[in-house]
C-alpha atoms as a PDB file:
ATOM      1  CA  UNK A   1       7.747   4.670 -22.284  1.00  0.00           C
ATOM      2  CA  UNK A   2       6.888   1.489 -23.087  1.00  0.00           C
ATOM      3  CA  UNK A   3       8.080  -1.817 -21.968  1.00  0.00           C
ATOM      4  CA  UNK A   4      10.235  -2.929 -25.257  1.00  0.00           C
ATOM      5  CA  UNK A   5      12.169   0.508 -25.229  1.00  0.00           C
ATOM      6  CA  UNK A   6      12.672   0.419 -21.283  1.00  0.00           C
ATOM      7  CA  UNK A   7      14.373  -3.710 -21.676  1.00  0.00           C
ATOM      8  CA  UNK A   8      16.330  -1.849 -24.843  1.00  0.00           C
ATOM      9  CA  UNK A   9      18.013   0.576 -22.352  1.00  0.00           C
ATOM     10  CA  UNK A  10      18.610  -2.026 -20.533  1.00  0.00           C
ATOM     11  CA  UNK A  11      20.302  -3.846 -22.749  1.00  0.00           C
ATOM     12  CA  UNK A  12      22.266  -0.811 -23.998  1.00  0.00           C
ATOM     13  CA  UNK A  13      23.270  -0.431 -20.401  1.00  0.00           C
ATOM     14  CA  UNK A  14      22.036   3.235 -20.674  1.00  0.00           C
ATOM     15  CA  UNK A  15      21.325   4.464 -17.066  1.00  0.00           C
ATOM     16  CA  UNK A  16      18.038   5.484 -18.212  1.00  0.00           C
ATOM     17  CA  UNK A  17      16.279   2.365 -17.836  1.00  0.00           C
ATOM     18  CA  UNK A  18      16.416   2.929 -14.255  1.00  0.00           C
ATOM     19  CA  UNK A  19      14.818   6.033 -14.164  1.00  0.00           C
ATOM     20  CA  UNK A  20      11.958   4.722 -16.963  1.00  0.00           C
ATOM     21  CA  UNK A  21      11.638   1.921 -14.659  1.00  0.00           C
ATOM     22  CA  UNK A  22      10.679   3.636 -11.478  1.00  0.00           C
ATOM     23  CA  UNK A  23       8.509   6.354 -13.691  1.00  0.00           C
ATOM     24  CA  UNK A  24       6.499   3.439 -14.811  1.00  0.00           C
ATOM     25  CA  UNK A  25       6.787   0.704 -12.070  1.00  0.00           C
ATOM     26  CA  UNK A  26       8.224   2.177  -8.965  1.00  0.00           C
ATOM     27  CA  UNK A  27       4.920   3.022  -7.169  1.00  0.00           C
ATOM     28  CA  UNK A  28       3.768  -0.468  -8.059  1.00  0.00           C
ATOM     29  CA  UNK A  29       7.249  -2.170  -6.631  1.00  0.00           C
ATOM     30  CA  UNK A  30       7.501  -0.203  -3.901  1.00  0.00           C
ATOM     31  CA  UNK A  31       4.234  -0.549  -2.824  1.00  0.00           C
ATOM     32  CA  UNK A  32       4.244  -4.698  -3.062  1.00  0.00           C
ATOM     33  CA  UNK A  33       7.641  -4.512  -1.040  1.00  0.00           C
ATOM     34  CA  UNK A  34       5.874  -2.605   1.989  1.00  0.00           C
ATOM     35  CA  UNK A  35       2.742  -4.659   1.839  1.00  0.00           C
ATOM     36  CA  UNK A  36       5.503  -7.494   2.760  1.00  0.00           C
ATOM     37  CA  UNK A  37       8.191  -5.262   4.853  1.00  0.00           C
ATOM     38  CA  UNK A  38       6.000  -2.957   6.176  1.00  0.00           C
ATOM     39  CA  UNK A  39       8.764  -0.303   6.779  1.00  0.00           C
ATOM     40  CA  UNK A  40       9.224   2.396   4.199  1.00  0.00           C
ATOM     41  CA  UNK A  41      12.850   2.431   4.799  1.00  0.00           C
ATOM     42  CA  UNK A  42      12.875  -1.863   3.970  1.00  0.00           C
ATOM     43  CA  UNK A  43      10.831  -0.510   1.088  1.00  0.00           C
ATOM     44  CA  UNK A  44      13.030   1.498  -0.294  1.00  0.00           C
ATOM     45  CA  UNK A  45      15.722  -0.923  -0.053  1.00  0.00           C
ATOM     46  CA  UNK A  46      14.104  -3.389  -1.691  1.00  0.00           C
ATOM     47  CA  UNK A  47      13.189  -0.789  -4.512  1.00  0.00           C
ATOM     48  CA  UNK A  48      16.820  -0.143  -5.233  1.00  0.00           C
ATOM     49  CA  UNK A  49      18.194  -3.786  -4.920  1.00  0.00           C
ATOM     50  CA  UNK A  50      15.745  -4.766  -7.561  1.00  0.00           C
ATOM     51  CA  UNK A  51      16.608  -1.815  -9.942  1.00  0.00           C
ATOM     52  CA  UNK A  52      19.857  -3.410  -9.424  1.00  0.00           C
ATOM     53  CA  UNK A  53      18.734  -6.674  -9.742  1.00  0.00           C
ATOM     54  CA  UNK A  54      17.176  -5.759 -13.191  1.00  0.00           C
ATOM     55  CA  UNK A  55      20.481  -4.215 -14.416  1.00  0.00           C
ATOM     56  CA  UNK A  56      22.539  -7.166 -13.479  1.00  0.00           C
ATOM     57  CA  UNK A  57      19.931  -9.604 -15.012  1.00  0.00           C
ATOM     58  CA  UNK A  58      19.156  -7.914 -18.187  1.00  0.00           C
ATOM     59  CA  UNK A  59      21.968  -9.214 -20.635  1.00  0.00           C
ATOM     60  CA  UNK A  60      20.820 -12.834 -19.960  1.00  0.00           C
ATOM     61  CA  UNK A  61      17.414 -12.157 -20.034  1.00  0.00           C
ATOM     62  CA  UNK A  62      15.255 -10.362 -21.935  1.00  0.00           C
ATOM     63  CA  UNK A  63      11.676 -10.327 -20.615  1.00  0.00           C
ATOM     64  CA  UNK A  64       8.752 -10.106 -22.476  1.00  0.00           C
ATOM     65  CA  UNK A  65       6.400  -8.864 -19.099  1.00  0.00           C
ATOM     66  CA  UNK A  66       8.712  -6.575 -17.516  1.00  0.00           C
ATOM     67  CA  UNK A  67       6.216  -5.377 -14.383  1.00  0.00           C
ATOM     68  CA  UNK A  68       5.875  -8.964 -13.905  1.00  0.00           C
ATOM     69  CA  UNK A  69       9.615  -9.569 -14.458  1.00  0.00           C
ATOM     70  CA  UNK A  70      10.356  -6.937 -11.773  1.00  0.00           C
ATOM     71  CA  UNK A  71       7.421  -7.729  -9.326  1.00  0.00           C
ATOM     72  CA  UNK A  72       8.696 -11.380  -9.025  1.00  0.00           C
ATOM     73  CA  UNK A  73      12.150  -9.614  -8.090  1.00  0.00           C
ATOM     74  CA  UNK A  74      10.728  -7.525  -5.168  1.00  0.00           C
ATOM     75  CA  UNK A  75       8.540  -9.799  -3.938  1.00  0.00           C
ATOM     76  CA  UNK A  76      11.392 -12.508  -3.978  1.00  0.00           C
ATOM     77  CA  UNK A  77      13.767  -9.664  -2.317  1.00  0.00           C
ATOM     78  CA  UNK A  78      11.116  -8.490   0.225  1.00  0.00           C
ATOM     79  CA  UNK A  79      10.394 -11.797   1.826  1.00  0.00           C
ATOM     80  CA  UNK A  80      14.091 -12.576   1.956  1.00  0.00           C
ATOM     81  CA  UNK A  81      14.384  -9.237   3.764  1.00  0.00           C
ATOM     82  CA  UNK A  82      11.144  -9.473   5.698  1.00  0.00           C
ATOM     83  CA  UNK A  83      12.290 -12.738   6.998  1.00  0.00           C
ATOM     84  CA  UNK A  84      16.040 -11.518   7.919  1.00  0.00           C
ATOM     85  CA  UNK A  85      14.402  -8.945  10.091  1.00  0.00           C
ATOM     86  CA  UNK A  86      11.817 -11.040  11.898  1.00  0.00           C
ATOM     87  CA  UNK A  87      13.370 -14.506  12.473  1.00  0.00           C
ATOM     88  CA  UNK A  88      12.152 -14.786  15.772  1.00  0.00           C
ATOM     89  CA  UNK A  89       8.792 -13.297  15.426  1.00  0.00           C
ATOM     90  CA  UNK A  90       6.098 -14.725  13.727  1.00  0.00           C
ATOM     91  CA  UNK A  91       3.464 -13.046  11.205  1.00  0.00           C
ATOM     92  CA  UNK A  92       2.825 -11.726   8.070  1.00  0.00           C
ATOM     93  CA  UNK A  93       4.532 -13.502   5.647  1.00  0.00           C
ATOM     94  CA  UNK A  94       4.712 -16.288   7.592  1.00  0.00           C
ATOM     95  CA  UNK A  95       1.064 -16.449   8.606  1.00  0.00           C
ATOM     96  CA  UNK A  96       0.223 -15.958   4.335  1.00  0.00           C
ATOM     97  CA  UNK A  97       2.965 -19.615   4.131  1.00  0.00           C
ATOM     98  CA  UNK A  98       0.707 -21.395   6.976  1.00  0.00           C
ATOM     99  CA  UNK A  99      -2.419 -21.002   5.050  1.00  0.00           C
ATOM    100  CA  UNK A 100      -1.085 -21.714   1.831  1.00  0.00           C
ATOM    101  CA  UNK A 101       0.752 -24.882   3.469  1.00  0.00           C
ATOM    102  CA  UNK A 102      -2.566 -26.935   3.694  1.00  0.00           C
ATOM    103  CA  UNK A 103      -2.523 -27.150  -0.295  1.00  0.00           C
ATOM    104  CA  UNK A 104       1.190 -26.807  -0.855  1.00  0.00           C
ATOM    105  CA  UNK A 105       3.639 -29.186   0.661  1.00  0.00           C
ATOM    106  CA  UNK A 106       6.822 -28.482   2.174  1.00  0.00           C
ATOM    107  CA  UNK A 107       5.555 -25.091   4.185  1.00  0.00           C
ATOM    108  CA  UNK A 108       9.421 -24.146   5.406  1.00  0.00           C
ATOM    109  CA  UNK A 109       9.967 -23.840   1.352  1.00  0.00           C
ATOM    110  CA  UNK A 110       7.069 -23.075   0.095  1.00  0.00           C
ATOM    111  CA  UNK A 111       8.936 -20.467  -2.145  1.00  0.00           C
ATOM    112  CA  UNK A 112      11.272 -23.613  -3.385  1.00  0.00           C
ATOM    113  CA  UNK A 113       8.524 -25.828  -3.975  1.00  0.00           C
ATOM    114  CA  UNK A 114       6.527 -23.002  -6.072  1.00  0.00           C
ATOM    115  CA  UNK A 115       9.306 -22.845  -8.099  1.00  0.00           C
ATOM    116  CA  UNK A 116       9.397 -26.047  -9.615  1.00  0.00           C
ATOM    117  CA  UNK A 117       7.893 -26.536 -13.177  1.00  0.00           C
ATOM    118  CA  UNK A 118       5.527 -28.719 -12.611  1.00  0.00           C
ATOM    119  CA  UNK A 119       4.168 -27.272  -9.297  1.00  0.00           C
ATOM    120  CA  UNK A 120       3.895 -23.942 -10.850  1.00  0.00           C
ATOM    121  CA  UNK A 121       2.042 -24.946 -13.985  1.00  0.00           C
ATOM    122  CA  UNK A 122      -0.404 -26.965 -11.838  1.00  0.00           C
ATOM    123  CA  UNK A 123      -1.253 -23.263  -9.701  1.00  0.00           C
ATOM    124  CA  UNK A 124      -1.087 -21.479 -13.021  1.00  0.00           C
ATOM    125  CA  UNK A 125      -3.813 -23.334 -14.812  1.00  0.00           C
ATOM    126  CA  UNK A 126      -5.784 -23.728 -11.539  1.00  0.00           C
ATOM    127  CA  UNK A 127      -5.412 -19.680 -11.269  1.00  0.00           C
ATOM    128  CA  UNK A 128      -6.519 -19.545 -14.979  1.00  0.00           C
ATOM    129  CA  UNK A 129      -9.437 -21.515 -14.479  1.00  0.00           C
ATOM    130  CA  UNK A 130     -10.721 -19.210 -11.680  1.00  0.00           C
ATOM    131  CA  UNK A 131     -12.977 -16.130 -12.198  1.00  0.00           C
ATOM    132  CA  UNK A 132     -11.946 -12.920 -12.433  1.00  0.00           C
ATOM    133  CA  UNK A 133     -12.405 -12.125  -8.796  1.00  0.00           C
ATOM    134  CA  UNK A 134     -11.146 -15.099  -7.408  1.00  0.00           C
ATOM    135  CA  UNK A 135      -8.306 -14.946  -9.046  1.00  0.00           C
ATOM    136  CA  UNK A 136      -7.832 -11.047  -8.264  1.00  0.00           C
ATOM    137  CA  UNK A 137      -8.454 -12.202  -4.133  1.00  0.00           C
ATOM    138  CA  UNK A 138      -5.887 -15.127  -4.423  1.00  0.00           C
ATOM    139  CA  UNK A 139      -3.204 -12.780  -5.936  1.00  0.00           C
ATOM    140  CA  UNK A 140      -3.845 -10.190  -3.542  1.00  0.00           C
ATOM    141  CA  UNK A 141      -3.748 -12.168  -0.496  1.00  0.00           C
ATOM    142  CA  UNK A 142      -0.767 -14.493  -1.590  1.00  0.00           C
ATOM    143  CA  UNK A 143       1.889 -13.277  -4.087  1.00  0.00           C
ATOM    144  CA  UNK A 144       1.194  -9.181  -2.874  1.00  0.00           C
ATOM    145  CA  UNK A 145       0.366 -10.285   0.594  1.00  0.00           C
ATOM    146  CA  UNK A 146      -2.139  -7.855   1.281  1.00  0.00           C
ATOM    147  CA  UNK A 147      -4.276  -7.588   4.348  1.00  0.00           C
ATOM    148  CA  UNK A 148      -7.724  -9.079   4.434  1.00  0.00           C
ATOM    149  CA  UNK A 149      -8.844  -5.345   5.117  1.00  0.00           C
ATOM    150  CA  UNK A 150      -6.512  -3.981   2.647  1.00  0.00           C
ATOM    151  CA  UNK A 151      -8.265  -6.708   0.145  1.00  0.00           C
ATOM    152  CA  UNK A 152     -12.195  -5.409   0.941  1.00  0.00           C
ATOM    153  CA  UNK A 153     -11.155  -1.858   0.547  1.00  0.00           C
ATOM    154  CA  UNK A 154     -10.197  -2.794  -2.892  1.00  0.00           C
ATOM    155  CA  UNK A 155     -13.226  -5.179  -3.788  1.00  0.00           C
ATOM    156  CA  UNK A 156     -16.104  -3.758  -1.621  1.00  0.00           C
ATOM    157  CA  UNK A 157     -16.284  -6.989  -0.437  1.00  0.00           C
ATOM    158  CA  UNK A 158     -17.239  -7.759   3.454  1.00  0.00           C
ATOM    159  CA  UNK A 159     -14.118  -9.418   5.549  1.00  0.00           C
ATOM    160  CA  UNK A 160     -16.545 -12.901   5.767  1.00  0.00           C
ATOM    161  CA  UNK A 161     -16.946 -13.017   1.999  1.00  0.00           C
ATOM    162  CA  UNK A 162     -13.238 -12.501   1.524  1.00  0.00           C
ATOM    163  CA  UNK A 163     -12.300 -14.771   4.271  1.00  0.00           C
ATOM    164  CA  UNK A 164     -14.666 -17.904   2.982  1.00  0.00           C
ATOM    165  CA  UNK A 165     -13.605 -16.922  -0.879  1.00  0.00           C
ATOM    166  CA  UNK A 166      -9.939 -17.377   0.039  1.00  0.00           C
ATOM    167  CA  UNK A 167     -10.887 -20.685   2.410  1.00  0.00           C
ATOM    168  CA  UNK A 168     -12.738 -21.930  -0.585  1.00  0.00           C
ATOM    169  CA  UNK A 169     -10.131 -21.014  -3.295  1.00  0.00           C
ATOM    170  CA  UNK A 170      -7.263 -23.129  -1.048  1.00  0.00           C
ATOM    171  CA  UNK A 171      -9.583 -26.242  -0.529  1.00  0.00           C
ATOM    172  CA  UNK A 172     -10.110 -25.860  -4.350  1.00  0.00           C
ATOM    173  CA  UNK A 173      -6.553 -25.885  -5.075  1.00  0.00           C
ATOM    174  CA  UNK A 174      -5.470 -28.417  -2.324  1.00  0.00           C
ATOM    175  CA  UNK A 175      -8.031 -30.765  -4.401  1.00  0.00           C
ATOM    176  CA  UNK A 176      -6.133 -30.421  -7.600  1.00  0.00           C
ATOM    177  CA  UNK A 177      -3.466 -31.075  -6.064  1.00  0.00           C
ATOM    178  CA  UNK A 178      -4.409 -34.115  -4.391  1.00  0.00           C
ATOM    179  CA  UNK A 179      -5.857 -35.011  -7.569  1.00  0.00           C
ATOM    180  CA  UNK A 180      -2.517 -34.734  -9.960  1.00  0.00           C
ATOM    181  CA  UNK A 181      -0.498 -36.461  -7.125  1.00  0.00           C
ATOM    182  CA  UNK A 182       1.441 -33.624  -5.981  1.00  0.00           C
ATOM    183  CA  UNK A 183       0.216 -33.774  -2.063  1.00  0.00           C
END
């Protein structure tokens, strides 16, 4: 089913769209949540809060990419659950914040600073302006937090290459930042 029909159920608050949903999205959602979690169970719970999520949000909005729509949800979700679970370890999603905090300021919010309009243009057209693989690394490593490993399985690409790409990529964007005023 396609995405216009799925936000239609939605918006006819026929129970349906759930199950359309996680036909078409739910191996994609539930696999971003673990790749953040990294518990199944976490997962899962994530899965289902966003479903809800979706429901609740749906008579307000009415959006026009809904795997993007619902990926920002889970991701948004899984940190706040990640983050819940490990205050007083360190990792994972908090190692992806340190190396993004070089080119982003505020590194405690990062999340709260990347939401801001003018912030997120700035990353968008920097993102736009990368190639096709660059931009497919960045994502990857830093809004599905995978692992570098998880990253060269699906590229091919050694662990230096990926390493120096993504080193490169944040010295890039800490530039344009620096440049438009926003560091």
């Amino acid at each position: 089913m396609d995405d216009i029909r799925i936000v239609d159920l939605y918006w006819a608050r026929d129970e349906q769209a759930i199950s359309e949903t996680d036909v078409k999205y739910g191996r994609m959602l539930r696999s971003t949540s673990f790749s953040i979690v990294r518990s199944e169970e976490d997962a899962g719970e994530c899965l289902n809060d966003t479903y809800m999520a979706a429901w609740n949000s749906m008579p307000e909005n009415r959006p026009q990419m809904l795997g993007a729509y619902l990926s920002k949800i889970i991701r948004r979700l899984s940190i706040n659950r990640y983050r819940r679970s490990h205050r007083e370890k360190r990792g994972g999603v908090d190692n992806l914040t340190d190396e993004l905090s070089e080119c982003i300021p505020g590194s405690p919010g990062v999340e709260d600073e990347i939401e801001k309009a003018g912030l997120a243009r700035l990353i968008d057209g920097f993102l736009a302006g990368l190639s096709y693989e660059k931009r497919y690394v960045f994502v990857r490593r830093y809004f599905y937090s995978d692992g570098i490993e998880q990253i060269c399985q699906r590229t091919g690409y050694g662990q230096s290459k990926v390493k120096s790409m993504l080193a490169r990529i944040r010295n890039d964007l800490r530039a344009v930042l620096e440049k438009e005023g926003e560091l």
